[in-house]
C-alpha atoms as a PDB file:
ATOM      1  CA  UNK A   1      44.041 -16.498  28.736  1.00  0.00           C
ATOM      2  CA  UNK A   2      42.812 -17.427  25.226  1.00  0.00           C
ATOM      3  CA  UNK A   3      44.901 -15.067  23.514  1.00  0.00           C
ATOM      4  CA  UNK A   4      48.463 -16.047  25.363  1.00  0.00           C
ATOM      5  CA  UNK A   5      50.834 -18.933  23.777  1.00  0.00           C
ATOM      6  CA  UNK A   6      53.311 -21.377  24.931  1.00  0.00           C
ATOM      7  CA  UNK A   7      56.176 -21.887  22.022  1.00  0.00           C
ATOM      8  CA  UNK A   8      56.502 -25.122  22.881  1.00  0.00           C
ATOM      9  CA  UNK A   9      53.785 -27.172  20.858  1.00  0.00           C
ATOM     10  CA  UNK A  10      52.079 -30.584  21.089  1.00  0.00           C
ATOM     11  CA  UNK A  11      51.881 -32.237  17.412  1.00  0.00           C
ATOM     12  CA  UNK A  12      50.219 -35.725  16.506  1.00  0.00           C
ATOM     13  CA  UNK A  13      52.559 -37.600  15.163  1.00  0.00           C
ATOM     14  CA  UNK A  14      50.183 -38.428  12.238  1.00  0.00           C
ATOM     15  CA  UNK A  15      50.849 -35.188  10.821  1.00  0.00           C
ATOM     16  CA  UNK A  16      54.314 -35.388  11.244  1.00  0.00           C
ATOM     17  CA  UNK A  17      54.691 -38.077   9.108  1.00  0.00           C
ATOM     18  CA  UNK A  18      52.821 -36.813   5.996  1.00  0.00           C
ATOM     19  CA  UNK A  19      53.384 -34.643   3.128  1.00  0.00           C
ATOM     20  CA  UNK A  20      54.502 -31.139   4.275  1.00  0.00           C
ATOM     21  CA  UNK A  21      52.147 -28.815   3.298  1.00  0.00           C
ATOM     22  CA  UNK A  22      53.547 -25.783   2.167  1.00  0.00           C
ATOM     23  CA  UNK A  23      52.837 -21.872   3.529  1.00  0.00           C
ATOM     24  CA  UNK A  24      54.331 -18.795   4.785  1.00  0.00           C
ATOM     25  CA  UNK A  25      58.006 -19.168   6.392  1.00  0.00           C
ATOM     26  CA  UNK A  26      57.575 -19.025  10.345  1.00  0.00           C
ATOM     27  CA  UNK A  27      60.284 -20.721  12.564  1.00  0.00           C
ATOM     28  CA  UNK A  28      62.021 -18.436  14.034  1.00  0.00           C
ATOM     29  CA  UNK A  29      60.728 -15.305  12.649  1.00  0.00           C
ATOM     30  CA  UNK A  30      62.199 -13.498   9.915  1.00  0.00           C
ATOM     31  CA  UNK A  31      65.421 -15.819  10.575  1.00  0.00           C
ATOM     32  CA  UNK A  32      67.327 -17.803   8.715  1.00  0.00           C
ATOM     33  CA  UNK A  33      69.042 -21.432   9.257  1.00  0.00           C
ATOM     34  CA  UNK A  34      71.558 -21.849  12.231  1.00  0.00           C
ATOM     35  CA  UNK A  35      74.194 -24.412  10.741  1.00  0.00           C
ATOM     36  CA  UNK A  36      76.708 -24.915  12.599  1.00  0.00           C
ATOM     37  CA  UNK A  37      76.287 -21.692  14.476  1.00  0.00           C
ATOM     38  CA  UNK A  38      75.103 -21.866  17.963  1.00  0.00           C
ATOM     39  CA  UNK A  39      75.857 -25.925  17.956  1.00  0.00           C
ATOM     40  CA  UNK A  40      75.497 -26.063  21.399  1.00  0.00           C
ATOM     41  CA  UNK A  41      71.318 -25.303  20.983  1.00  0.00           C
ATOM     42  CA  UNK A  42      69.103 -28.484  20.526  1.00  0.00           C
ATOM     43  CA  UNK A  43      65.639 -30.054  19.720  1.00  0.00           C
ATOM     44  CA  UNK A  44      63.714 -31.240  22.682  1.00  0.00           C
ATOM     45  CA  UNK A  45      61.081 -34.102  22.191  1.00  0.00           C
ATOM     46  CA  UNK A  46      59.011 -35.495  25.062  1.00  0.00           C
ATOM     47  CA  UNK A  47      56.192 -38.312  24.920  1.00  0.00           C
ATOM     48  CA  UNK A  48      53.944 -39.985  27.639  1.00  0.00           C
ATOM     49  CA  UNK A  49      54.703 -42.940  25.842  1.00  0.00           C
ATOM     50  CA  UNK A  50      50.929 -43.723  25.201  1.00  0.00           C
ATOM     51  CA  UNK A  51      49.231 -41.524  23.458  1.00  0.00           C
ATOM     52  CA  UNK A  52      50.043 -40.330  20.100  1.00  0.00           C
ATOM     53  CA  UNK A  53      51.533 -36.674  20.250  1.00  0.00           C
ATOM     54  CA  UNK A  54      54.610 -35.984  21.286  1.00  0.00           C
ATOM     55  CA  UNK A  55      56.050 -32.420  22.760  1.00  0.00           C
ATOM     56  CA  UNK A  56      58.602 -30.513  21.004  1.00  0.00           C
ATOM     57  CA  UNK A  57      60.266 -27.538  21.882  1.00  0.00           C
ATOM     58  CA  UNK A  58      64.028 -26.512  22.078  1.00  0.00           C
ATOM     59  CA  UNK A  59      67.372 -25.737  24.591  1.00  0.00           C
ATOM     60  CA  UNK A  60      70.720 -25.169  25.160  1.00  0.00           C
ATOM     61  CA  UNK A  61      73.495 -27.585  26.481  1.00  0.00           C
ATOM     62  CA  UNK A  62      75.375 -26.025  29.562  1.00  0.00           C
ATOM     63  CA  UNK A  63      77.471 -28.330  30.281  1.00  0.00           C
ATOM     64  CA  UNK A  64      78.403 -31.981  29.150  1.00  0.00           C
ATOM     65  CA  UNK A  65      75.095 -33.500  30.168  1.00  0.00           C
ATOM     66  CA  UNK A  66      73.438 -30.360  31.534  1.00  0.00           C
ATOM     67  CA  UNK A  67      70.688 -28.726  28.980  1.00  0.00           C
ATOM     68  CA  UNK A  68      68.480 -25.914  30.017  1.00  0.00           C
ATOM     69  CA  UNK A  69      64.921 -25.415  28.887  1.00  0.00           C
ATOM     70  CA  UNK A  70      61.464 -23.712  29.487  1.00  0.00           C
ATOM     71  CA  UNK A  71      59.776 -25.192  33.045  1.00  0.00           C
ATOM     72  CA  UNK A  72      56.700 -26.314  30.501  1.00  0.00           C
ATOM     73  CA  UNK A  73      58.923 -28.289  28.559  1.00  0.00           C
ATOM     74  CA  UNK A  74      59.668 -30.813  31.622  1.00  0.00           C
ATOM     75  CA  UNK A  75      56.841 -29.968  34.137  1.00  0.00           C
ATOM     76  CA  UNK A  76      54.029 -32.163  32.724  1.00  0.00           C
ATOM     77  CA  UNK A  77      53.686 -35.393  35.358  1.00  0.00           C
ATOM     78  CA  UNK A  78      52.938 -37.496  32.165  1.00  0.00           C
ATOM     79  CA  UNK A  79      56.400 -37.215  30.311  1.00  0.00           C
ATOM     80  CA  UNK A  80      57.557 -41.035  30.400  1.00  0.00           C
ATOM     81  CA  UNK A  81      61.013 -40.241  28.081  1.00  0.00           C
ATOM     82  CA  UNK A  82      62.870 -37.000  26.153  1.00  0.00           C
ATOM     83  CA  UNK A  83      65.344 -36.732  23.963  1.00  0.00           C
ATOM     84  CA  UNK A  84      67.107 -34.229  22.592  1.00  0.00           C
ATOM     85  CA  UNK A  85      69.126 -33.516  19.349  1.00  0.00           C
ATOM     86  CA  UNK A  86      71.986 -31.333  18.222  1.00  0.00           C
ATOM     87  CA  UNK A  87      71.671 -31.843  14.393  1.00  0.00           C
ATOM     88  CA  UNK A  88      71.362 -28.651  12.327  1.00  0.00           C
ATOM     89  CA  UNK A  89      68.058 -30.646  11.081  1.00  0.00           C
ATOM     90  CA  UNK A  90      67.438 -33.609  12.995  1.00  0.00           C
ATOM     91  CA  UNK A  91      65.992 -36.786  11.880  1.00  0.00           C
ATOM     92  CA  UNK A  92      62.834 -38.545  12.740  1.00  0.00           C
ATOM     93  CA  UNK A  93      61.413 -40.255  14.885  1.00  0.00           C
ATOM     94  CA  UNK A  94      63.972 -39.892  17.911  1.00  0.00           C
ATOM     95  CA  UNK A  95      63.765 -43.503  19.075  1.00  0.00           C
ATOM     96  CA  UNK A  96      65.823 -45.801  17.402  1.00  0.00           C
ATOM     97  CA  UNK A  97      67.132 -43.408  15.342  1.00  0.00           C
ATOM     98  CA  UNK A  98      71.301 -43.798  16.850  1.00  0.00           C
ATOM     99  CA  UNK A  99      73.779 -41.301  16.411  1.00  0.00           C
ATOM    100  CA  UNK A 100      71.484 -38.054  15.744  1.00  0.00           C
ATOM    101  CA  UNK A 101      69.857 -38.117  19.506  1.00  0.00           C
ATOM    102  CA  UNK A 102      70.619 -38.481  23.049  1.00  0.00           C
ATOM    103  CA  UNK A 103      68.970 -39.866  25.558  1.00  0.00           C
ATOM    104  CA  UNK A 104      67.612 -37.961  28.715  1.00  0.00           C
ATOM    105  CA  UNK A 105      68.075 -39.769  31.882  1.00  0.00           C
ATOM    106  CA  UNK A 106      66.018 -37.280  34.098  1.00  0.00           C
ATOM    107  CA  UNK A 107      64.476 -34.131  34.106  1.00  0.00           C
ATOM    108  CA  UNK A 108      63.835 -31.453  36.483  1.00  0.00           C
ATOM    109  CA  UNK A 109      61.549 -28.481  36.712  1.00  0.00           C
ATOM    110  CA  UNK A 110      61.757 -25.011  38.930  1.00  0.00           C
ATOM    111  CA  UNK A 111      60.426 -26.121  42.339  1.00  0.00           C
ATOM    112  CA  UNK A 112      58.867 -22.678  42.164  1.00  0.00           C
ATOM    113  CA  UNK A 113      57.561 -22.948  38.743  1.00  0.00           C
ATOM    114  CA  UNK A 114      53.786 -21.835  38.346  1.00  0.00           C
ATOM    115  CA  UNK A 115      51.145 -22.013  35.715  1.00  0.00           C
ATOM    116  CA  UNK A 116      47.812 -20.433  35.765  1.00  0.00           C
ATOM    117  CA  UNK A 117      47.502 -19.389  39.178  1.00  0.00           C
ATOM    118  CA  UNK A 118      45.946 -15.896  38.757  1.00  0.00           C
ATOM    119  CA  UNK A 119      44.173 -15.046  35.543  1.00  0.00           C
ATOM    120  CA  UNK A 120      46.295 -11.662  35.790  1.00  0.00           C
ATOM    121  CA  UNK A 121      48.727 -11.293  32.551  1.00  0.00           C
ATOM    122  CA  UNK A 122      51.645 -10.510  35.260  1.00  0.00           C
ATOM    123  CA  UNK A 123      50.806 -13.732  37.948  1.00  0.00           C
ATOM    124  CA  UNK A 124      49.894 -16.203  35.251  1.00  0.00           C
ATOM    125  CA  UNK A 125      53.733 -18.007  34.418  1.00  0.00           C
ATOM    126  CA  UNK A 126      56.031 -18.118  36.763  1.00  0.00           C
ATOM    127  CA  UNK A 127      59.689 -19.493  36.913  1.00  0.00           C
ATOM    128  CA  UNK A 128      59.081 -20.826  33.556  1.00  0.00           C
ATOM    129  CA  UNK A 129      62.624 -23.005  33.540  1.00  0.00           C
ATOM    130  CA  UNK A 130      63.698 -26.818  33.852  1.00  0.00           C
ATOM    131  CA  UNK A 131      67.064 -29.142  32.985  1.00  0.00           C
ATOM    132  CA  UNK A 132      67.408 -31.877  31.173  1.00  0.00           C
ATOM    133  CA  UNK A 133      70.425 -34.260  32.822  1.00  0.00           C
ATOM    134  CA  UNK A 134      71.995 -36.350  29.660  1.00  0.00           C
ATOM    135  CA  UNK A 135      72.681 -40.250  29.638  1.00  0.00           C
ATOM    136  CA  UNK A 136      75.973 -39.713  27.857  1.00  0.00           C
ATOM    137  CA  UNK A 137      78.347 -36.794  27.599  1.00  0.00           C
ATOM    138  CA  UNK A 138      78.127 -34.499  24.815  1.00  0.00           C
ATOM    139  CA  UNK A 139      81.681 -33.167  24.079  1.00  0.00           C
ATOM    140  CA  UNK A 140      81.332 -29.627  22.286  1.00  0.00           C
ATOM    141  CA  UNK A 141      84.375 -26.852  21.518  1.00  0.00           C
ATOM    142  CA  UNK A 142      81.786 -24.522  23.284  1.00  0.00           C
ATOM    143  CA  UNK A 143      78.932 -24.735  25.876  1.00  0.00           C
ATOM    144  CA  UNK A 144      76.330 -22.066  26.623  1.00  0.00           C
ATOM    145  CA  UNK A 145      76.760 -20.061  29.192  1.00  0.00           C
ATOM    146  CA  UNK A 146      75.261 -18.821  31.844  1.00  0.00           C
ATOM    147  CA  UNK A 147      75.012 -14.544  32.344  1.00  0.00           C
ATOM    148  CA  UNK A 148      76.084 -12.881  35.435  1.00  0.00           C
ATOM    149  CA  UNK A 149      72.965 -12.045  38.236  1.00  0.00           C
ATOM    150  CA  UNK A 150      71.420  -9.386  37.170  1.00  0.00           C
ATOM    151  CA  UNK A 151      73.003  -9.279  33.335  1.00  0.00           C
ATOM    152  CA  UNK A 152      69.276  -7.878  32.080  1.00  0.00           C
ATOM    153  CA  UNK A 153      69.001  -4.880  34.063  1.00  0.00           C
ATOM    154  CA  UNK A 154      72.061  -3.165  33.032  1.00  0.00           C
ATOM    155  CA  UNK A 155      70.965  -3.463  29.226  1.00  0.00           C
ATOM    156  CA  UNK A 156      69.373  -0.979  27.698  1.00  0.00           C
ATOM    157  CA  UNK A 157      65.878  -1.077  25.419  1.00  0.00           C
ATOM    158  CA  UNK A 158      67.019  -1.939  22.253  1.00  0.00           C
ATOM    159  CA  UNK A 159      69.302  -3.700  23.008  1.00  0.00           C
ATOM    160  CA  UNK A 160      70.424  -6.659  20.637  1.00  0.00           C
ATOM    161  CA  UNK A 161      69.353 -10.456  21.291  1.00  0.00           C
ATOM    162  CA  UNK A 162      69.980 -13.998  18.963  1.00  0.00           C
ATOM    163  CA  UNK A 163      66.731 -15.923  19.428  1.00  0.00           C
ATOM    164  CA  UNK A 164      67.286 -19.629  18.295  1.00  0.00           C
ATOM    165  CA  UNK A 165      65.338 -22.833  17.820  1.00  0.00           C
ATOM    166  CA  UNK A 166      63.847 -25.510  16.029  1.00  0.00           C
ATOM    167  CA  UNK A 167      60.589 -23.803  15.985  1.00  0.00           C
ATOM    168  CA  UNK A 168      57.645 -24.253  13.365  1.00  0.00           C
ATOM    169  CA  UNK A 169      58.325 -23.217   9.548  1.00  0.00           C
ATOM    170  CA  UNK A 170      55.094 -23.633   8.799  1.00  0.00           C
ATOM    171  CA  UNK A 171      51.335 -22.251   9.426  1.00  0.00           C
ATOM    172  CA  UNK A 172      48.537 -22.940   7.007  1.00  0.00           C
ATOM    173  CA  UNK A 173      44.674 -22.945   7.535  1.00  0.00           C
ATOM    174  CA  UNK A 174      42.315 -25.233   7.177  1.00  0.00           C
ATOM    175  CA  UNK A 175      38.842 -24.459   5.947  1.00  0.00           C
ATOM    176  CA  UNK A 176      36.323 -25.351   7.756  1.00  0.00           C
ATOM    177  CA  UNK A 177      38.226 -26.695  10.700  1.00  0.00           C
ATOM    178  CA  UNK A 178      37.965 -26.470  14.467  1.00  0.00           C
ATOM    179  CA  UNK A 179      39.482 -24.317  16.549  1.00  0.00           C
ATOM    180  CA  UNK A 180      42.232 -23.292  16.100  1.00  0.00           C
ATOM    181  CA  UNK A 181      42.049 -22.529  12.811  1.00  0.00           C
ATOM    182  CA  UNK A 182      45.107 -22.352  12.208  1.00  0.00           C
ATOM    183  CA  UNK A 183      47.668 -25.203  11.988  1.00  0.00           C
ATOM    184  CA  UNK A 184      51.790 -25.148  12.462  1.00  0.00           C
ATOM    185  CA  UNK A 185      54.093 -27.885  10.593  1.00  0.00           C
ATOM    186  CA  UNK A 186      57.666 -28.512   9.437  1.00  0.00           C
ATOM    187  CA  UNK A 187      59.820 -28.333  12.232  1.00  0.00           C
ATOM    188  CA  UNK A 188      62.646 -29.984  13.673  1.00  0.00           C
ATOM    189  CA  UNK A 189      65.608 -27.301  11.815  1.00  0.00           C
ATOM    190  CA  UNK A 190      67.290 -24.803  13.613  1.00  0.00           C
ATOM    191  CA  UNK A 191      67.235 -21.180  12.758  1.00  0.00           C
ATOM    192  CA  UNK A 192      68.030 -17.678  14.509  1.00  0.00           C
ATOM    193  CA  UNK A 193      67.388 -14.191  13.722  1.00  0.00           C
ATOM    194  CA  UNK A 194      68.552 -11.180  15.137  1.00  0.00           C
ATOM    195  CA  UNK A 195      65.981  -9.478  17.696  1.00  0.00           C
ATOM    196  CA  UNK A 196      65.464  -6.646  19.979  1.00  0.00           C
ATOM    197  CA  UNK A 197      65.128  -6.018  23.686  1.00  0.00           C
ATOM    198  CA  UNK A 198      61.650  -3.962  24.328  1.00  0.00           C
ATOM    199  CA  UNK A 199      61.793  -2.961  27.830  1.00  0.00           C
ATOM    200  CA  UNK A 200      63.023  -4.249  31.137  1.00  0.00           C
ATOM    201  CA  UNK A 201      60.701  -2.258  33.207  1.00  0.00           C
ATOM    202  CA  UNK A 202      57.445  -3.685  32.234  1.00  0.00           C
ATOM    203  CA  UNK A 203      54.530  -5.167  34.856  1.00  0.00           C
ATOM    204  CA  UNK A 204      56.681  -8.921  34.917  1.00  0.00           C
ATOM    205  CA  UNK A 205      60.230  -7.353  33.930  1.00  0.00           C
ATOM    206  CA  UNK A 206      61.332  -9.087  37.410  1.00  0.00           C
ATOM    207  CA  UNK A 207      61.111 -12.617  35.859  1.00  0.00           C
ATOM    208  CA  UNK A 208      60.286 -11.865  31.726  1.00  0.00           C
ATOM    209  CA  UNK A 209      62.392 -10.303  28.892  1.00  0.00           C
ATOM    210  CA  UNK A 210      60.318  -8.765  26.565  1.00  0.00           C
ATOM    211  CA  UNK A 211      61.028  -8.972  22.595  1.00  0.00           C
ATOM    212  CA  UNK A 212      60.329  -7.599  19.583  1.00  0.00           C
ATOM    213  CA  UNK A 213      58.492 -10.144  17.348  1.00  0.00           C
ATOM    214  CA  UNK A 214      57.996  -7.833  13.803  1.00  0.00           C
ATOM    215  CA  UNK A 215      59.687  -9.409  11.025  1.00  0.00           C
ATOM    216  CA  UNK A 216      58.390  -6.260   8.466  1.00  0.00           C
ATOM    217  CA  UNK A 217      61.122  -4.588  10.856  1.00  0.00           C
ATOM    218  CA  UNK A 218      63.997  -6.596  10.151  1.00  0.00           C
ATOM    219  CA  UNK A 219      63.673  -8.377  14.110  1.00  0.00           C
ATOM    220  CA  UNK A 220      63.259 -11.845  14.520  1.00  0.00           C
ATOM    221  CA  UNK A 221      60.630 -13.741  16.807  1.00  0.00           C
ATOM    222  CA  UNK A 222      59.760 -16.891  18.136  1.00  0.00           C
ATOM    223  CA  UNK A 223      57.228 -19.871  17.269  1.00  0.00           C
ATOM    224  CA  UNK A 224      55.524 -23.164  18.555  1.00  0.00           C
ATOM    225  CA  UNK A 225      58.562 -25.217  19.372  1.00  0.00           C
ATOM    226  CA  UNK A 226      61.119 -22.480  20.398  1.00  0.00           C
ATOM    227  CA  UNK A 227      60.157 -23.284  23.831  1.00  0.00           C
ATOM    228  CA  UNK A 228      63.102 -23.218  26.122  1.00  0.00           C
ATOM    229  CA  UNK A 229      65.373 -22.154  23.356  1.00  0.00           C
ATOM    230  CA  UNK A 230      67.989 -19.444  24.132  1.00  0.00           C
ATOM    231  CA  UNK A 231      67.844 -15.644  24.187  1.00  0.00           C
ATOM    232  CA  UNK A 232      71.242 -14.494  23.687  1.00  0.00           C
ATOM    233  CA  UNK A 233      73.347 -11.373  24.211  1.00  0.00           C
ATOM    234  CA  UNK A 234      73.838 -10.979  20.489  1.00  0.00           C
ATOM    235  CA  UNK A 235      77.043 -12.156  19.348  1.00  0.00           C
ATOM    236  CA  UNK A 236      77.823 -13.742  22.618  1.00  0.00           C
ATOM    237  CA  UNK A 237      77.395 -17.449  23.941  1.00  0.00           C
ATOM    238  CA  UNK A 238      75.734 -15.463  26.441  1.00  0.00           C
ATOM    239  CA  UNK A 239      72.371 -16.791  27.639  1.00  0.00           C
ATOM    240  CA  UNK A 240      70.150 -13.787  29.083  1.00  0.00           C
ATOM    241  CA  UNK A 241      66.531 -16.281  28.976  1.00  0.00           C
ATOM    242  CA  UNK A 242      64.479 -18.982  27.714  1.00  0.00           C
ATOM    243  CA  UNK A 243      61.797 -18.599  25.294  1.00  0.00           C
ATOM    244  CA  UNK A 244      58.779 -18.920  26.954  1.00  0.00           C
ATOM    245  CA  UNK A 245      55.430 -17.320  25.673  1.00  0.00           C
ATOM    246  CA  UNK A 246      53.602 -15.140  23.462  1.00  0.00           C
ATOM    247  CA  UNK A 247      50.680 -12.886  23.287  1.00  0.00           C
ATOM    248  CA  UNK A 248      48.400 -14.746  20.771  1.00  0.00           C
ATOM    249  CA  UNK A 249      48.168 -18.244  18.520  1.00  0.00           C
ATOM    250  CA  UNK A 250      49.761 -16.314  15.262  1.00  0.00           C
ATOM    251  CA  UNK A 251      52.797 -15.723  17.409  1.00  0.00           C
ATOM    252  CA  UNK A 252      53.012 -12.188  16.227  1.00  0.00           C
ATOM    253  CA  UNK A 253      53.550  -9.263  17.783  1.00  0.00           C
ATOM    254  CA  UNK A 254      55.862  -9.429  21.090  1.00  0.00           C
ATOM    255  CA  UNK A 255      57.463 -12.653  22.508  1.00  0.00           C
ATOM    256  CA  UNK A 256      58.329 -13.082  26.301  1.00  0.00           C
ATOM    257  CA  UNK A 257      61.742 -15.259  27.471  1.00  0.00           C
ATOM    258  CA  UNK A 258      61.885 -16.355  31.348  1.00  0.00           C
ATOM    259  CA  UNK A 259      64.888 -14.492  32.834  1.00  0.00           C
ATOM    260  CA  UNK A 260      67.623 -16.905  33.821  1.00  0.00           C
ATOM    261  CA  UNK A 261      70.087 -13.944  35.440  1.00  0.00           C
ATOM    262  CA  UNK A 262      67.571 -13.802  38.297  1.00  0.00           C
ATOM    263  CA  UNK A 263      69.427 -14.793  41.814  1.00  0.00           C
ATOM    264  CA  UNK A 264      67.186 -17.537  42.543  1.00  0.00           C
ATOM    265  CA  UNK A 265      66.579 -18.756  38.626  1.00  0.00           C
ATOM    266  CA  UNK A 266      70.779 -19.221  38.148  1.00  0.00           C
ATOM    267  CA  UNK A 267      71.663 -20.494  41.826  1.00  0.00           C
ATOM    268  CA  UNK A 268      68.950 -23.764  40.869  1.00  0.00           C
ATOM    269  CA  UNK A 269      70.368 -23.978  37.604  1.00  0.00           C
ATOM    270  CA  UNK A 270      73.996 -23.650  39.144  1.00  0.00           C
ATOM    271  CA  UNK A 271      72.883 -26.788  41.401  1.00  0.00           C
ATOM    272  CA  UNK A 272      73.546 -28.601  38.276  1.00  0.00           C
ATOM    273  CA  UNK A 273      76.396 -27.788  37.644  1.00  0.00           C
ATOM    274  CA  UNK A 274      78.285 -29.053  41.536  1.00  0.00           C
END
């Protein structure tokens, strides 16, 4: 269990507010900045309203108050308030901050979502996937939106996928510190890079996409904070998953995206949209 990752990330908001150190690039991997290009993809920031960290992690408005994210994004019994942002880079803090966030009035999580319940790689996540209901209407030219049942299984390997997200830009070490040893910063902009479906017949293909995560290949990847951010049919609106995990802290290697064409997955999300 050591080795696996959530993308989403916890940061102390004591960090956030200091210098940026600076380090390799590392949002989304071997991407480049969004813009104005999938609009309809936001920051996600949750706090218990205590203590001094906040969550962050990303998703994808649906529908005028509808936005979709990772289950681990809204699952956590201590979130007291979210909000969410659409800005290419938002700004900081969300509270009080006006025009740049929305408010979320409630959240909702997978009643079938699962976490750590068999120390198996395959059993250990399970319908990784919860929505965010808006205060106030967001009026966009485009939504995302959602794939037909069973969109995955007619793609090929190889097949082409847009990861995006507001995902860390930033990892750096620190001598002599604590585990981990390695540190993520600058977030909060969001990017997308071009990446590649592995296989759709692997152990957990039933509920996972997995992607190609090796930027020295020209593919993109995902980081801390991509959490819940889409996996698209590239060039499409077309959401296929949500970013969900990866295999180890450096986020290297391959990246895994809860499936969101699965029949139960899009008839819960669908109850959203009545």
């Amino acid at each position: 269990m050591k080795s696996r990752c959530f993308l989403g990330i916890i940061v102390f908001v004591a960090v956030l507010m200091t210098t940026l150190l600076s380090g390799p690039s590392y949002a989304i991997t071997n991407g480049h900045p969004d813009g104005d290009t999938h609009p309809y993809v936001c920051w996600v920031v949750t706090w218990d309203g205590v203590s001094e960290y906040v969550y962050l992690g990303s998703g994808s408005l649906i529908a005028g108050k509808v936005v979709l994210t990772a289950g681990h994004m809204t699952g956590d019994p201590s979130i007291a308030f979210v909000w969410v942002s659409f800005e290419p880079t938002a700004s900081w803090p969300p509270w009080g901050a006006g025009k740049d966030w929305y408010v979320v009035e409630s959240w909702d999580t997978h009643p079938d979502y699962e976490i750590l319940v068999d120390p198996q790689l395959k059993n250990w996540i399970s319908h990784d996937v919860g929505i965010l209901t808006l205060k106030k209407k967001v009026r966009m030219d485009q939504y995302c939106e959602l794939p037909e049942e069973g969109l995955v299984d007619t793609l090929e390997m190889g097949a082409p996928v847009d990861q995006v997200g507001y995902g860390v830009q930033v990892m750096f070490h620190v001598p002599g510190a604590g585990p981990p040893d390695w540190n993520w910063i600058e977030f909060g902009t969001r990017y997308y890079a071009p990446a590649q479906l592995i296989d759709s017949d692997h152990a957990f293909g039933d509920e996972f996409i997995k992607l190609s995560a090796n930027a020295a290949q020209e593919k993109g990847g995902t980081a801390f904070g991509d959490s819940g951010g889409p996996n698209l049919l590239s060039g499409t609106d077309t959401i296929l998953a949500v970013t969900s995990w990866g295999t180890n802290y450096q986020c290297a290697g391959v990246s895994y995206a809860q499936r969101v064409d699965t029949p139960d997955v899009l008839a819960w999300i669908n109850s959203f949209l009545d």
